[in-house]
C-alpha atoms as a PDB file:
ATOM      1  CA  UNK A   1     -15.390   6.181 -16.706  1.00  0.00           C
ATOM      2  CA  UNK A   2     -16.769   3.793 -19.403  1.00  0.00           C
ATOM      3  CA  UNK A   3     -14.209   0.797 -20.316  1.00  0.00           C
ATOM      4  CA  UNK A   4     -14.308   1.643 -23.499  1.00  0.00           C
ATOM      5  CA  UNK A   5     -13.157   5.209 -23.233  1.00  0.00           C
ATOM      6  CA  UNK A   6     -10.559   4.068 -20.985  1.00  0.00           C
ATOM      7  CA  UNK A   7      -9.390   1.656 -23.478  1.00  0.00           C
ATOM      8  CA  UNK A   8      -9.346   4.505 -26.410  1.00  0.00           C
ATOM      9  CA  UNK A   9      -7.671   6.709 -24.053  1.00  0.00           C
ATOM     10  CA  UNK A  10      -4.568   3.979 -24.020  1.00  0.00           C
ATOM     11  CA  UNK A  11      -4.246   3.432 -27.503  1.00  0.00           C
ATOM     12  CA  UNK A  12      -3.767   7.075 -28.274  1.00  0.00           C
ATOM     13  CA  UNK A  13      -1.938   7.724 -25.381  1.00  0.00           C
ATOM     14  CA  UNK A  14       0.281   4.416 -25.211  1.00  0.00           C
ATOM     15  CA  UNK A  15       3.566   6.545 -24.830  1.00  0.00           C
ATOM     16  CA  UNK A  16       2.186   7.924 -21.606  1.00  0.00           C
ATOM     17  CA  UNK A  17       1.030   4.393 -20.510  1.00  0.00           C
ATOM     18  CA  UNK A  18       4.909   2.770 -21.191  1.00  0.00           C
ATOM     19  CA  UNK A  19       6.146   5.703 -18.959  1.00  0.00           C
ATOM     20  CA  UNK A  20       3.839   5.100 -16.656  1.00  0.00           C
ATOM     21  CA  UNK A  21       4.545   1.925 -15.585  1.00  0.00           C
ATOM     22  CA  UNK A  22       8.227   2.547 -16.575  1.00  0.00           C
ATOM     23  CA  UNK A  23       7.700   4.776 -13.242  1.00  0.00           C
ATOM     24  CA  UNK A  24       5.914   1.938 -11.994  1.00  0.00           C
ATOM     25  CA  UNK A  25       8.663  -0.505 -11.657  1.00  0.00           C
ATOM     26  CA  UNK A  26      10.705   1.761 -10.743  1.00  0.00           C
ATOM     27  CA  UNK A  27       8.596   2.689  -7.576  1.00  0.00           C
ATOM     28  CA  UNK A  28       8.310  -1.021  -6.886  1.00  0.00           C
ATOM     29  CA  UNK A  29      12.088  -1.727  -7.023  1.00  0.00           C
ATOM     30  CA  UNK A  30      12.192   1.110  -4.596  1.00  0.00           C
ATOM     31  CA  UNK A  31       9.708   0.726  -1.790  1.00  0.00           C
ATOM     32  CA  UNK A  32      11.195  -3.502  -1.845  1.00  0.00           C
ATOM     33  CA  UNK A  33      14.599  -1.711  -1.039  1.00  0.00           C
ATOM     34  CA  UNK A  34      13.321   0.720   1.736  1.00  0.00           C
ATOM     35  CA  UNK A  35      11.543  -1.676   3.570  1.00  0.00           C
ATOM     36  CA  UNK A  36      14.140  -3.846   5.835  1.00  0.00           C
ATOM     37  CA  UNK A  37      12.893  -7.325   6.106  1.00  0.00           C
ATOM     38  CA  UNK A  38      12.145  -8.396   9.544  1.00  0.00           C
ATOM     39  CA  UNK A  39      13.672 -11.905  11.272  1.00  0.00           C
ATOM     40  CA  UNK A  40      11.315 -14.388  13.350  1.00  0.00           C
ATOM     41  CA  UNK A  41      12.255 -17.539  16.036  1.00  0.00           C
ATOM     42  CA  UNK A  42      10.056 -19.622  17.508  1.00  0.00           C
ATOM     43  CA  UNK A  43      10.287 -21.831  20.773  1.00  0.00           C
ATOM     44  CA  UNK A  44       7.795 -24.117  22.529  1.00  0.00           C
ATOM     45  CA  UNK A  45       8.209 -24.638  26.363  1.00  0.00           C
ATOM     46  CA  UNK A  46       6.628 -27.749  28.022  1.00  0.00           C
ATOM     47  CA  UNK A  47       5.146 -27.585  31.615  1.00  0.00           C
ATOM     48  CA  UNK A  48       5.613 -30.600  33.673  1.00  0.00           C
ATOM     49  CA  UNK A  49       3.822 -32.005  36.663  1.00  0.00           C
ATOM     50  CA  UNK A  50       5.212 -31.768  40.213  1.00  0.00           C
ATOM     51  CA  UNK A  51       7.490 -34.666  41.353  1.00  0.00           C
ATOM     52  CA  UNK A  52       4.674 -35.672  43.738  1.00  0.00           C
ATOM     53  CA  UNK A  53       2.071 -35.879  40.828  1.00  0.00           C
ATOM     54  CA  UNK A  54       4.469 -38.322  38.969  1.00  0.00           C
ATOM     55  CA  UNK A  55       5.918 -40.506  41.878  1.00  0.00           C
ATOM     56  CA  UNK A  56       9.064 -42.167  42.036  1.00  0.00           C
ATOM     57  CA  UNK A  57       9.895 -43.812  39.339  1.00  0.00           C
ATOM     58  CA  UNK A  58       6.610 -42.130  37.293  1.00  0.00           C
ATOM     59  CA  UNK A  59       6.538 -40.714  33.690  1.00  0.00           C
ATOM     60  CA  UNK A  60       5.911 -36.683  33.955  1.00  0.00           C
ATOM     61  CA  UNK A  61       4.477 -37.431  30.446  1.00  0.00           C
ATOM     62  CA  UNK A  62       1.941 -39.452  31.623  1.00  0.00           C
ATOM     63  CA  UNK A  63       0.796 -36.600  34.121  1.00  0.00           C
ATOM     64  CA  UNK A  64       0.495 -33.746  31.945  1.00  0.00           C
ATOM     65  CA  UNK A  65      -3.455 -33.726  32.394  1.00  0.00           C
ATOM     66  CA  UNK A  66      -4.679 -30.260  33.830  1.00  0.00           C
ATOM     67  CA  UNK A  67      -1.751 -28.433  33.477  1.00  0.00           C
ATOM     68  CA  UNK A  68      -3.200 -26.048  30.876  1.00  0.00           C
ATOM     69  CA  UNK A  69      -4.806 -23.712  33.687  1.00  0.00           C
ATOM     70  CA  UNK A  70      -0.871 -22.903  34.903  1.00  0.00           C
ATOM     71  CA  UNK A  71       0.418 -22.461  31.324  1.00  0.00           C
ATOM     72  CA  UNK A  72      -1.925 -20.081  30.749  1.00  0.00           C
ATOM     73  CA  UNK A  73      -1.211 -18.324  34.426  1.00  0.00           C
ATOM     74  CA  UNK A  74       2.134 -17.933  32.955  1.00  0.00           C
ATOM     75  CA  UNK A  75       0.942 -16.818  29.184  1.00  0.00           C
ATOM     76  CA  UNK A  76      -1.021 -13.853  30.712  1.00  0.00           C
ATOM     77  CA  UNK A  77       1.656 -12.693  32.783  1.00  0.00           C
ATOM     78  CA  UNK A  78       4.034 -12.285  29.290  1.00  0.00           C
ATOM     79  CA  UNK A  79       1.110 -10.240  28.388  1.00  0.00           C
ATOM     80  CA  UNK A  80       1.586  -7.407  31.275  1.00  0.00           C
ATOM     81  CA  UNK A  81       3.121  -4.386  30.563  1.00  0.00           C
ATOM     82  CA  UNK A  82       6.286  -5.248  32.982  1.00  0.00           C
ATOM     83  CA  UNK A  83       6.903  -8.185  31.236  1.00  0.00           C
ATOM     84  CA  UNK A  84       6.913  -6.562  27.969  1.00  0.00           C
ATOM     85  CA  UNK A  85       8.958  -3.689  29.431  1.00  0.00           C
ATOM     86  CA  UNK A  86      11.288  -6.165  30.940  1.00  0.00           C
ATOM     87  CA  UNK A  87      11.915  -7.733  27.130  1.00  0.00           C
ATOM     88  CA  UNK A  88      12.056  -4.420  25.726  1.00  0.00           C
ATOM     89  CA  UNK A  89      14.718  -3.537  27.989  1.00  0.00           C
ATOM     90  CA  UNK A  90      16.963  -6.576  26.639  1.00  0.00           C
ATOM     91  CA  UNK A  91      16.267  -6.648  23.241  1.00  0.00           C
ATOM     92  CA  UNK A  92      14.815  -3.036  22.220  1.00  0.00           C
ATOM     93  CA  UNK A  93      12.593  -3.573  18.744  1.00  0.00           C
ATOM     94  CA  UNK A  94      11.821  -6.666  19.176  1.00  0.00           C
ATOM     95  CA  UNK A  95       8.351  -8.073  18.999  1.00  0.00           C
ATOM     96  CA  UNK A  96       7.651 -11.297  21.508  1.00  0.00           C
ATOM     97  CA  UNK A  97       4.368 -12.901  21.476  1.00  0.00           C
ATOM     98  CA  UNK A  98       3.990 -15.883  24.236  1.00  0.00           C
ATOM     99  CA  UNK A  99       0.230 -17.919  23.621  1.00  0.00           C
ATOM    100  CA  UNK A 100      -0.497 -21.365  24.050  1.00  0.00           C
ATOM    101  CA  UNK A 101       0.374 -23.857  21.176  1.00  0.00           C
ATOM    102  CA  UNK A 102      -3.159 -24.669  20.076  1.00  0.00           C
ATOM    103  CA  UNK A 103      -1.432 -27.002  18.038  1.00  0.00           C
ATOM    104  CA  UNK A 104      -1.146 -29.434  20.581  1.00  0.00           C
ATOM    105  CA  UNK A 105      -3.522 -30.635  23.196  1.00  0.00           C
ATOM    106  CA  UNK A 106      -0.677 -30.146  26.073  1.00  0.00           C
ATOM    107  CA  UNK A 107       0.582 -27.611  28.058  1.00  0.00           C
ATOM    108  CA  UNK A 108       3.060 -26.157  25.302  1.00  0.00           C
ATOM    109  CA  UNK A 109       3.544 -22.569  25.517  1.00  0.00           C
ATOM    110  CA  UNK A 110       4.975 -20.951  22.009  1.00  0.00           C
ATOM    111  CA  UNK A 111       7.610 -18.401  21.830  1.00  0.00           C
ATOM    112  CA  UNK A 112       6.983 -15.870  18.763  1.00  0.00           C
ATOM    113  CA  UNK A 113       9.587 -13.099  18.204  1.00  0.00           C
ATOM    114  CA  UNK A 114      10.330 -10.555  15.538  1.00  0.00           C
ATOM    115  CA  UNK A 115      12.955  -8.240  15.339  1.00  0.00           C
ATOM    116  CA  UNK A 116      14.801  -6.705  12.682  1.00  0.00           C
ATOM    117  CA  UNK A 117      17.924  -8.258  12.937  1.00  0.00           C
ATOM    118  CA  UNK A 118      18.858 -12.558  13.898  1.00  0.00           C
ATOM    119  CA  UNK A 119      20.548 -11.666  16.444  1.00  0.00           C
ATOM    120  CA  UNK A 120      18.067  -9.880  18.456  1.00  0.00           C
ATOM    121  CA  UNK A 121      15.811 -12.073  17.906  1.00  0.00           C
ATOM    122  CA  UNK A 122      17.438 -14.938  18.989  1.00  0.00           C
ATOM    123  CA  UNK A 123      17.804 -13.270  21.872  1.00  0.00           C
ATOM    124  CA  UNK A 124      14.980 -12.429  22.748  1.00  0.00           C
ATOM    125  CA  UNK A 125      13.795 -15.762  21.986  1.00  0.00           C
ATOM    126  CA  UNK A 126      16.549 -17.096  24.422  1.00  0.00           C
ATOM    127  CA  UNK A 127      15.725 -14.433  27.323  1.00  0.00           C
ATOM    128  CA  UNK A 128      11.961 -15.317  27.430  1.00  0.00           C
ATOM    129  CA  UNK A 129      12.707 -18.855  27.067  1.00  0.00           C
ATOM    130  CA  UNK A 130      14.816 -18.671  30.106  1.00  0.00           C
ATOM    131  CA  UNK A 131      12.638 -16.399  32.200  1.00  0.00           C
ATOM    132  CA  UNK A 132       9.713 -19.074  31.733  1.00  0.00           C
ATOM    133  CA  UNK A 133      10.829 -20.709  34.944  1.00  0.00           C
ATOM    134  CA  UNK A 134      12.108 -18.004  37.111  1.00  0.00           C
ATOM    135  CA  UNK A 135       8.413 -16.898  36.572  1.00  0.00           C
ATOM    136  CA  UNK A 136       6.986 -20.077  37.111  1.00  0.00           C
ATOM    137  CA  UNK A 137       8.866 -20.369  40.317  1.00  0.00           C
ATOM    138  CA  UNK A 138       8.211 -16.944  41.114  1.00  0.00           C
ATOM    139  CA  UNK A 139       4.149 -17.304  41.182  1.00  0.00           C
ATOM    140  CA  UNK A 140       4.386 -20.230  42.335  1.00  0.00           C
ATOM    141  CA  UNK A 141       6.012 -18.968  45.603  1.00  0.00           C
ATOM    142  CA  UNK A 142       2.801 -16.478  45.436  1.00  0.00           C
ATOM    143  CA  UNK A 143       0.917 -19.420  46.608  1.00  0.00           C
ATOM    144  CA  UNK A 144       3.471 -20.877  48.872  1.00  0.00           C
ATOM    145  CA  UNK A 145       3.980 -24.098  46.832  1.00  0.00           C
ATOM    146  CA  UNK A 146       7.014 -26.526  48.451  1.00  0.00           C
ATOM    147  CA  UNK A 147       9.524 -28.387  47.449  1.00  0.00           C
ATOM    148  CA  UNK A 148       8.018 -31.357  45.073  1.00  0.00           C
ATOM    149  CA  UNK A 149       4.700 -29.556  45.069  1.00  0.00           C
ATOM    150  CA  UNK A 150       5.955 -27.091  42.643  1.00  0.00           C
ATOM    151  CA  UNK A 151       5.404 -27.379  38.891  1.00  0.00           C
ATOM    152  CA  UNK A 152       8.297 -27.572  36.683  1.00  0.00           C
ATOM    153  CA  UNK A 153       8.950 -26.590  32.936  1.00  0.00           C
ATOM    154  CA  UNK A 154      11.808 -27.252  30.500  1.00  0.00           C
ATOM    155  CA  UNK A 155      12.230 -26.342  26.951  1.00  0.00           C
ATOM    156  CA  UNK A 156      11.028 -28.676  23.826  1.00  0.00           C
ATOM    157  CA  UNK A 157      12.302 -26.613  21.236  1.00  0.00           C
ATOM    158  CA  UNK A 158      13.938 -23.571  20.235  1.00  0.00           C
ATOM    159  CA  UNK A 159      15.143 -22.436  17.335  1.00  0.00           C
ATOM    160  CA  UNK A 160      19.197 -22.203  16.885  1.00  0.00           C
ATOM    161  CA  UNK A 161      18.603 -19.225  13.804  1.00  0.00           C
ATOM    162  CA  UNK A 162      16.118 -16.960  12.997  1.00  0.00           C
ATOM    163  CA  UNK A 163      14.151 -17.239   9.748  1.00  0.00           C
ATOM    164  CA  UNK A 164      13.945 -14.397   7.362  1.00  0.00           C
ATOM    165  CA  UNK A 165      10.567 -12.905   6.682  1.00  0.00           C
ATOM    166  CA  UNK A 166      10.425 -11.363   2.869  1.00  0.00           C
ATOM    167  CA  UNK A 167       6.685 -10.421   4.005  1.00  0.00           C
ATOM    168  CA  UNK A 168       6.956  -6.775   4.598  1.00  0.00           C
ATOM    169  CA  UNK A 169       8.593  -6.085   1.545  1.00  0.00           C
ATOM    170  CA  UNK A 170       6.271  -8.150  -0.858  1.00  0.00           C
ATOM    171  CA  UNK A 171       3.681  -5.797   0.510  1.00  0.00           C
ATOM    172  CA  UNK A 172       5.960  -2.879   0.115  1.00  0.00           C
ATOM    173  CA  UNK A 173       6.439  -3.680  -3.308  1.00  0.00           C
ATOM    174  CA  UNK A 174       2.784  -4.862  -4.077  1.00  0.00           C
ATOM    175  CA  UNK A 175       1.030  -1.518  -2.479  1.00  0.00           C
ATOM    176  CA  UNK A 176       3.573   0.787  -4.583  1.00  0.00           C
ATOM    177  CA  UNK A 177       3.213  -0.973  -7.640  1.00  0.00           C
ATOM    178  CA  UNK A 178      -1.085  -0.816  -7.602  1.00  0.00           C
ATOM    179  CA  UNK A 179      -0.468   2.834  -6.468  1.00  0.00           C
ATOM    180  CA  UNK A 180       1.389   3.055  -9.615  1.00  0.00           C
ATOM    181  CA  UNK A 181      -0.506   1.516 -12.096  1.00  0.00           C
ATOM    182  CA  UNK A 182      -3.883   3.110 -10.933  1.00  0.00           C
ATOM    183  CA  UNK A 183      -1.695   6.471 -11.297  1.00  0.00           C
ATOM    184  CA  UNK A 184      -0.570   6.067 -14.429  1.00  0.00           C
ATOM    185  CA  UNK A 185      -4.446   5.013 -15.647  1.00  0.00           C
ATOM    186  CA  UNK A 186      -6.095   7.945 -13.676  1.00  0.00           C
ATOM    187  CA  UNK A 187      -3.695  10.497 -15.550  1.00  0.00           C
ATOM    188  CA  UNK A 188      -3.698   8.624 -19.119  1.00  0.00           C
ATOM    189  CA  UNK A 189      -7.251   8.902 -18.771  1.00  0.00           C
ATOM    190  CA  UNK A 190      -7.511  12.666 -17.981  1.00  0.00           C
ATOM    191  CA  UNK A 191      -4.386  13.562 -20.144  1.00  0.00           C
ATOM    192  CA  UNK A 192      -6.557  12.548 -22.708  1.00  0.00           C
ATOM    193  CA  UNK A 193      -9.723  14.191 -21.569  1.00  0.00           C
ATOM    194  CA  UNK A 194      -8.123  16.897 -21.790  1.00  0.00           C
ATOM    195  CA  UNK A 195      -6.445  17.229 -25.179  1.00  0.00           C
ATOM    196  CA  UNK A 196      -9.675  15.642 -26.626  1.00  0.00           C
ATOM    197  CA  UNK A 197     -11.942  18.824 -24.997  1.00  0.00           C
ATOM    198  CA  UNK A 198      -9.352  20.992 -26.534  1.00  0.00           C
ATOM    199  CA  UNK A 199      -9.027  19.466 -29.759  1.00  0.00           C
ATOM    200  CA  UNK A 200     -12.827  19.974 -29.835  1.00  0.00           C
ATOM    201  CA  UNK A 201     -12.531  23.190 -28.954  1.00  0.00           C
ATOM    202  CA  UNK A 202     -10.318  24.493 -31.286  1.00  0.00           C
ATOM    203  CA  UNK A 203     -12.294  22.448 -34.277  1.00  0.00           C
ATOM    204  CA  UNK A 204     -15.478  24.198 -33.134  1.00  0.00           C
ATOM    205  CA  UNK A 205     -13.695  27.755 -33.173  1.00  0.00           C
ATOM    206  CA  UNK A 206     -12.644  27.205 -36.620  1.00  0.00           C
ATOM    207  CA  UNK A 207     -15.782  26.287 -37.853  1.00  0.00           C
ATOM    208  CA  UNK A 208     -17.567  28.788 -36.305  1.00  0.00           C
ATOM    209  CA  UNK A 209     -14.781  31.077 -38.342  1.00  0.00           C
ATOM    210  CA  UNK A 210     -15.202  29.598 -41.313  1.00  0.00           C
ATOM    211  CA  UNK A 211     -18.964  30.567 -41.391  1.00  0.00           C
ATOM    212  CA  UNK A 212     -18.253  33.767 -40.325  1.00  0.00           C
ATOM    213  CA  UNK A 213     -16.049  33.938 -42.935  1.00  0.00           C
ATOM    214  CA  UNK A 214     -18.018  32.312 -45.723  1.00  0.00           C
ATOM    215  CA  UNK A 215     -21.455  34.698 -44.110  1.00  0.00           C
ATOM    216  CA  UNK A 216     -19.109  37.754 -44.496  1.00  0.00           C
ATOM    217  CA  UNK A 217     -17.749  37.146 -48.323  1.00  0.00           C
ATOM    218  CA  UNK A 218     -21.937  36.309 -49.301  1.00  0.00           C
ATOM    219  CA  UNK A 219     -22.846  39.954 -48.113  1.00  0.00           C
ATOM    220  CA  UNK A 220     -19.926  41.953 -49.597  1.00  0.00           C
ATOM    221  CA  UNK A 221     -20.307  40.420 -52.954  1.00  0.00           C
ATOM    222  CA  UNK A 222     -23.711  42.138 -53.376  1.00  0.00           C
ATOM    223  CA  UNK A 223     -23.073  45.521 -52.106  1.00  0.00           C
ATOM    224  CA  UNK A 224     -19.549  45.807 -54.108  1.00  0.00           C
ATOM    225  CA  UNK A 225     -22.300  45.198 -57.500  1.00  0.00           C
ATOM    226  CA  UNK A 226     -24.555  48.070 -56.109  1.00  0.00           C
ATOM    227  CA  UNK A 227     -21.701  50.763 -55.274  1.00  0.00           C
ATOM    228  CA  UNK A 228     -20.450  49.711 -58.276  1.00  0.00           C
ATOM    229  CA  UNK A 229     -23.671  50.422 -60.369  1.00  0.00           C
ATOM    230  CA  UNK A 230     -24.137  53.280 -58.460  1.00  0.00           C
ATOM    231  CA  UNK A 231     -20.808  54.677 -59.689  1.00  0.00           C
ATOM    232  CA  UNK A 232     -21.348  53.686 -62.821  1.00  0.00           C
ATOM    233  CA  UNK A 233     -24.659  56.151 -62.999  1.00  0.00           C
ATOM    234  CA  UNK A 234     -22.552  58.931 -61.343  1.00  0.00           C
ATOM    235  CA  UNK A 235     -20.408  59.281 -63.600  1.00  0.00           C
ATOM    236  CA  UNK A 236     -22.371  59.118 -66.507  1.00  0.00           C
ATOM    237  CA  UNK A 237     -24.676  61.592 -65.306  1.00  0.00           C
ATOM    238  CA  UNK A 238     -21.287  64.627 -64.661  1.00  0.00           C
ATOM    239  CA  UNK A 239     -20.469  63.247 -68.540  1.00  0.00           C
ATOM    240  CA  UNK A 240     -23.860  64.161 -69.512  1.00  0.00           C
ATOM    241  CA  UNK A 241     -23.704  67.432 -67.380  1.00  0.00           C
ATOM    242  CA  UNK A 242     -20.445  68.353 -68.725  1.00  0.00           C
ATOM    243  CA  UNK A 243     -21.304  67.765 -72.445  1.00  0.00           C
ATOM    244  CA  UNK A 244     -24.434  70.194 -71.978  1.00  0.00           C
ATOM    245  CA  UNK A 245     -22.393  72.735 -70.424  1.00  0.00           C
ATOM    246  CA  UNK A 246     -19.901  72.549 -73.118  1.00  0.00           C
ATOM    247  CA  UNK A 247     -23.037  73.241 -75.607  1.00  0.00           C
ATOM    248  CA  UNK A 248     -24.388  76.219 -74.013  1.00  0.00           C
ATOM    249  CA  UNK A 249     -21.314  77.478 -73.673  1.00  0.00           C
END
């Protein structure tokens, strides 16, 4: 398809084109309103050293060297299937994503969720965040850590609301109205193909008529001037026939 026949094929068929993406925005409009937008939290829990790393009196902030090996421990265990069943089971729909917050060089671990509604996803933002030490505490007595041996977390920050993310539906909208538009050009373009081909058609037909036609009067022309000469002689020869029967008679 040459640019320039796709452009001719729009100026004569510029009514189709308006419907087109008429239909267009309408099909935009529509996939925007199908599509529910989804609702994301966020929450960062800190892992602290054990009270015999800090000391009395110590700063657990000043001990959070080498802590990134448990924080992951517990990241790969959100990972698991039971872990994932275990959030399904509490907020069904919801989509949880627990990683390290390679934003920071500490032992953060980040708290994604998505679910289709704020309230689910706060809490399933909530459930995990609370869970964090239960599993902690729960590998932990795996490996028969004691009393101020035992690693500690606490949350830094969680979000109170859940943010709204317009995301799906801009793609919604943006995939139905390209759809659209390359619709409308693909049929414009072939609407006109066709009428053109038939226009063509039809021209050719009647030319090839007309020279029948004009072929056809040519050849008549000359025979109607011979029948009619040979008429002509006909008759005069019963006249003369006639009169020299009339004579002998």
């Amino acid at each position: 398809m040459v640019l320039s026949e796709f452009v001719g094929a729009i100026r004569r068929r510029w009514y189709l084109a308006v419907v087109g993406i008429l239909l267009t925005g309408v099909l935009g409009w529509s996939a925007s309103a199908f599509v529910a937008p989804t609702y994301t939290a966020r929450g960062l829990v800190l892992m602290l050293p054990s009270k015999n790393a800090v000391g009395p009196g110590g700063n657990p902030f000043l001990g959070l060297g080498g802590l990134d090996l448990p924080a992951r421990v517990v990241v790969a265990y959100y990972t698991s299937a039971p872990a994932q069943e275990a959030i399904a089971e509490v907020t069904p729909g919801a989509a949880v994503t627990v990683s390290m917050e390679e934003s920071t060089r500490g032992p953060v671990i980040a708290i994604d969720v998505s679910a289709d509604s704020e309230a689910n996803a706060i809490e399933a933002l909530d459930f995990v965040a609370e869970s964090i030490p239960e599993t902690l505490g729960r590998l932990q007595d795996e490996v028969n850590a004691k009393g101020n041996a035992r690693l500690r977390s606490r949350p830094l920050a969680l979000d109170e609301t859940a943010a709204i993310d317009g995301s799906g539906p801009l793609r919604a909208r943006i995939m139905a109205v390209v759809l659209g538009l390359a619709m409308t050009a693909v049929l414009v373009y072939a609407i006109d193909g066709i009428v053109l081909r038939r226009r063509l058609a039809r021209e050719e037909r009647a030319a090839s008529l007309a020279a029948q036609d004009a072929a056809y009067d040519d050849e008549p022309e000359d025979d109607q001037y011979v029948q009619g000469d040979r008429n002509d002689r006909d008759r005069d020869d019963r006249g003369d026939d006639h009169v020299v029967q009339r004579l002998h008679g």
